[in-house]
C-alpha atoms as a PDB file:
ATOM      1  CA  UNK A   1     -35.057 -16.318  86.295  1.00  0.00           C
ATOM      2  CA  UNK A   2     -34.324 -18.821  88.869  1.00  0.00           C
ATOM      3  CA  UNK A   3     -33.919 -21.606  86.623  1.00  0.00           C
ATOM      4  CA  UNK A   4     -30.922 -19.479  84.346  1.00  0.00           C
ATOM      5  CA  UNK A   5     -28.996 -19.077  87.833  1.00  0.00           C
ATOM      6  CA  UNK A   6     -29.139 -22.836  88.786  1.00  0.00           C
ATOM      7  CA  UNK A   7     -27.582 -23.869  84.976  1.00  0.00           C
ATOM      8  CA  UNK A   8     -25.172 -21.205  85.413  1.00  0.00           C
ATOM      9  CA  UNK A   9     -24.522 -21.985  88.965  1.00  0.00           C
ATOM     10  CA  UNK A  10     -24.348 -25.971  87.837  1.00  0.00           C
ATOM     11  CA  UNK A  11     -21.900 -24.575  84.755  1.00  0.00           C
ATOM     12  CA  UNK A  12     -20.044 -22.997  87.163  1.00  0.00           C
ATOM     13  CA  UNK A  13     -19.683 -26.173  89.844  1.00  0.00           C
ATOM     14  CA  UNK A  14     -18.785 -28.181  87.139  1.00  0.00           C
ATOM     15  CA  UNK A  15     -15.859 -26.026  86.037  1.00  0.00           C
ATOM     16  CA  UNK A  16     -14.450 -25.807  89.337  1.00  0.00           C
ATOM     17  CA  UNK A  17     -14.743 -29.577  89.934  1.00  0.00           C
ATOM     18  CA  UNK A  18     -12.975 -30.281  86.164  1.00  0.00           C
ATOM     19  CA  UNK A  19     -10.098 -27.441  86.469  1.00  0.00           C
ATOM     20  CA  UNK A  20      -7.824 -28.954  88.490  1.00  0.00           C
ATOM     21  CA  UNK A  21      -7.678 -32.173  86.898  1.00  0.00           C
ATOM     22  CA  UNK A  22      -7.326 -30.252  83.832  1.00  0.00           C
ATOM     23  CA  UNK A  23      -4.379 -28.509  84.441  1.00  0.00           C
ATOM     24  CA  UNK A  24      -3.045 -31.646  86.447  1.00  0.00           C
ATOM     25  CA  UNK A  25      -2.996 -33.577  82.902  1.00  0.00           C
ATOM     26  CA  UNK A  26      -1.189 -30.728  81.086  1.00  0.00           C
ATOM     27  CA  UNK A  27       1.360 -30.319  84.084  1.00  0.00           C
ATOM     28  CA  UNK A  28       2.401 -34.334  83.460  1.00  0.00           C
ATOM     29  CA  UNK A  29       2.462 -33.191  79.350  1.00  0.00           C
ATOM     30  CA  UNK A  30       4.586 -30.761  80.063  1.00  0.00           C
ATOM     31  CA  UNK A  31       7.288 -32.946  82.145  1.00  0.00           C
ATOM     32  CA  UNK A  32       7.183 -35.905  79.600  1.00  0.00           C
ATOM     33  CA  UNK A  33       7.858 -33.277  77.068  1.00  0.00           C
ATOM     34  CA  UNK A  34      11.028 -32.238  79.098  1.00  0.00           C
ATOM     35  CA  UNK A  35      11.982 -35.930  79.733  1.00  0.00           C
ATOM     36  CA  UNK A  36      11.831 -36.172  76.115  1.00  0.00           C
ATOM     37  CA  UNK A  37      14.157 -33.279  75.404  1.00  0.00           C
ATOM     38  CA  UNK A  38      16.751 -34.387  78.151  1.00  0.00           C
ATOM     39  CA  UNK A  39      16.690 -37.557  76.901  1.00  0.00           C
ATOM     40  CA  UNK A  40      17.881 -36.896  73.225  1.00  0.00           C
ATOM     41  CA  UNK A  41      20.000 -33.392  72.498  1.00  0.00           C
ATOM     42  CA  UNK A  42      19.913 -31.938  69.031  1.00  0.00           C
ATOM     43  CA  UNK A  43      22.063 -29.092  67.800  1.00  0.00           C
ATOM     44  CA  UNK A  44      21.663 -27.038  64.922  1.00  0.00           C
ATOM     45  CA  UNK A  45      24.414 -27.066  62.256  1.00  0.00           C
ATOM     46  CA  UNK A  46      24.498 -23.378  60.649  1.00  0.00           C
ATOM     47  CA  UNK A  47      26.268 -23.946  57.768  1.00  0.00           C
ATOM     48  CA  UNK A  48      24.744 -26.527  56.280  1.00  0.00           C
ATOM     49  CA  UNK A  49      21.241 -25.505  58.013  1.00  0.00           C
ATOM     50  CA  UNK A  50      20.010 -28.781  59.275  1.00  0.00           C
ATOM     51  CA  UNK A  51      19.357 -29.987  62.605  1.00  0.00           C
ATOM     52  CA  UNK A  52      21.541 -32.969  64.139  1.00  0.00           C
ATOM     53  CA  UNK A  53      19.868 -35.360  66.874  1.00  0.00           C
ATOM     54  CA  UNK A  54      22.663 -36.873  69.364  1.00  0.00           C
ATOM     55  CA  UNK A  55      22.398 -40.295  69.739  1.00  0.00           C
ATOM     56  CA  UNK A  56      24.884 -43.223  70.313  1.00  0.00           C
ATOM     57  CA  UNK A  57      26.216 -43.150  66.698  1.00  0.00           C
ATOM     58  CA  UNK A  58      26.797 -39.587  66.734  1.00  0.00           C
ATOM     59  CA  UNK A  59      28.794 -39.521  70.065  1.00  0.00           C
ATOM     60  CA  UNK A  60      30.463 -42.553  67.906  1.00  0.00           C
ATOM     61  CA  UNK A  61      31.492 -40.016  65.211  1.00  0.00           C
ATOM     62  CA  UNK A  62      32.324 -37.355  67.527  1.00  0.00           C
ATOM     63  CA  UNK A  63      34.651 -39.552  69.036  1.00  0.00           C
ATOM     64  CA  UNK A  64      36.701 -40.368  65.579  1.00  0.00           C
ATOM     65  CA  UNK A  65      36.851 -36.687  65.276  1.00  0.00           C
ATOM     66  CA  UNK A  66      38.076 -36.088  68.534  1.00  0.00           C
ATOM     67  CA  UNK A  67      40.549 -38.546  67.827  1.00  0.00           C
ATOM     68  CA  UNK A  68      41.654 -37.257  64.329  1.00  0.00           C
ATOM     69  CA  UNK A  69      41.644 -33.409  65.845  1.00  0.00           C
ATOM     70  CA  UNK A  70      43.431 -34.236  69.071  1.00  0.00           C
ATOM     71  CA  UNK A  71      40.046 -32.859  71.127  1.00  0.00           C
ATOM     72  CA  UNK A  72      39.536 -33.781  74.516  1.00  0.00           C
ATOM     73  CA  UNK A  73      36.518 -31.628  75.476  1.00  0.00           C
ATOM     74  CA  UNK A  74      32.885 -32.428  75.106  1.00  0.00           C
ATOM     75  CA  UNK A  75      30.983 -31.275  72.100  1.00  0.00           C
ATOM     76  CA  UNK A  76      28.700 -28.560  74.088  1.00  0.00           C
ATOM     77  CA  UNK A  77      31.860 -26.761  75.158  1.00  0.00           C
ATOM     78  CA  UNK A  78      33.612 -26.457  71.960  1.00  0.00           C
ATOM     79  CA  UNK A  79      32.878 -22.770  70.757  1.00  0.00           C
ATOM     80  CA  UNK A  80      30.880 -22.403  67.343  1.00  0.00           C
ATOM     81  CA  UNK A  81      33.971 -22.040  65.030  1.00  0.00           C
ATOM     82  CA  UNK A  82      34.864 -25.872  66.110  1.00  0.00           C
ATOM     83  CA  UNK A  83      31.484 -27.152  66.502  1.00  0.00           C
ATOM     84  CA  UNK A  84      31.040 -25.698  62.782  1.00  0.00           C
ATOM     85  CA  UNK A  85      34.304 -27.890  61.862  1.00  0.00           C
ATOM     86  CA  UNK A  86      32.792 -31.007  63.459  1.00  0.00           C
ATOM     87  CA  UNK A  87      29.545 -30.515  61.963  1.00  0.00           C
ATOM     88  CA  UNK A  88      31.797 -30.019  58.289  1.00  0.00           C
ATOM     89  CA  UNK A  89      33.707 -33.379  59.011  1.00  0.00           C
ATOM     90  CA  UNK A  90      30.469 -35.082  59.703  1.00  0.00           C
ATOM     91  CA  UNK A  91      29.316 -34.394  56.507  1.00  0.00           C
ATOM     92  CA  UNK A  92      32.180 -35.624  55.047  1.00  0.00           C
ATOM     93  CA  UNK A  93      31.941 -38.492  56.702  1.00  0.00           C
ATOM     94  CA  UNK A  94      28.364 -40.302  57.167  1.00  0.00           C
ATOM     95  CA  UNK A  95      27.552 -43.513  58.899  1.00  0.00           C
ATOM     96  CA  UNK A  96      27.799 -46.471  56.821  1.00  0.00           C
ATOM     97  CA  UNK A  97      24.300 -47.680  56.418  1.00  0.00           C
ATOM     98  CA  UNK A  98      23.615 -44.361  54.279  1.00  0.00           C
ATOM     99  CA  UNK A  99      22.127 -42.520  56.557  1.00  0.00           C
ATOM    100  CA  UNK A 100      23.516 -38.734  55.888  1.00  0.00           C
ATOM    101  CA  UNK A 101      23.169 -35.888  58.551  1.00  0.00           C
END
C-alpha cells in the first residue's frame, strides 16, 4: 500500500513541477496568435460570401475607390451599405496579376 502512495505521490510532484511551464507555453501561443491577427485584418464580404485579407494591395485598391467615390474615411468606419459597395467595386476590379478576391 505504501508503494501505490509514493507513484501517486511521484505522479503528483511531477504534475506540479510540469504545470506551470505548461500553461507558460500556451500563454506565448496565445499572444503570437494575437500578433498574428493584428498584424493582417480580414473582413468578410456578405454579398459575395468570401473573406478579404488586408494587405498593401488592398489598401492600394481601396485607395482608387476612395478616389473614384470621393471617400475620405477609413474602410473600418464606413457603415456596411458602403463597405458592401467597396467590396462590389473590388470585384469588378481585381489586381492585375489575376489574382481575384
Amino acid at each position: 500500500m505504501k508503494r501505490i502512495y509514493r507513484y501517486v505521490g511521484s505522479f503528483l510532484l511531477g504534475v506540479a513541477l510540469i504545470a506551470p511551464a505548461r500553461i507558460t507555453a500556451d500563454e506565448n501561443k496565445h499572444e503570437n496568435r494575437g500578433q498574428e491577427k493584428k498584424q493582417q485584418k480580414q473582413y468578410y464580404d456578405r454579398s459575395h460570401r468570401d473573406y478579404h485579407n488586408w494587405d498593401d494591395r488592398e489598401d492600394r485598391a481601396y485607395q482608387n475607390w476612395q478616389q473614384e467615390n470621393h471617400e475620405n474615411r477609413a474602410f473600418s468606419r464606413l457603415n456596411r451599405r458602403r463597405q458592401s459597395t467597396y467590396w462590389t467595386w473590388r470585384h469588378e476590379h481585381p489586381d492585375s496579376d489575376g489574382d481575384r478576391h
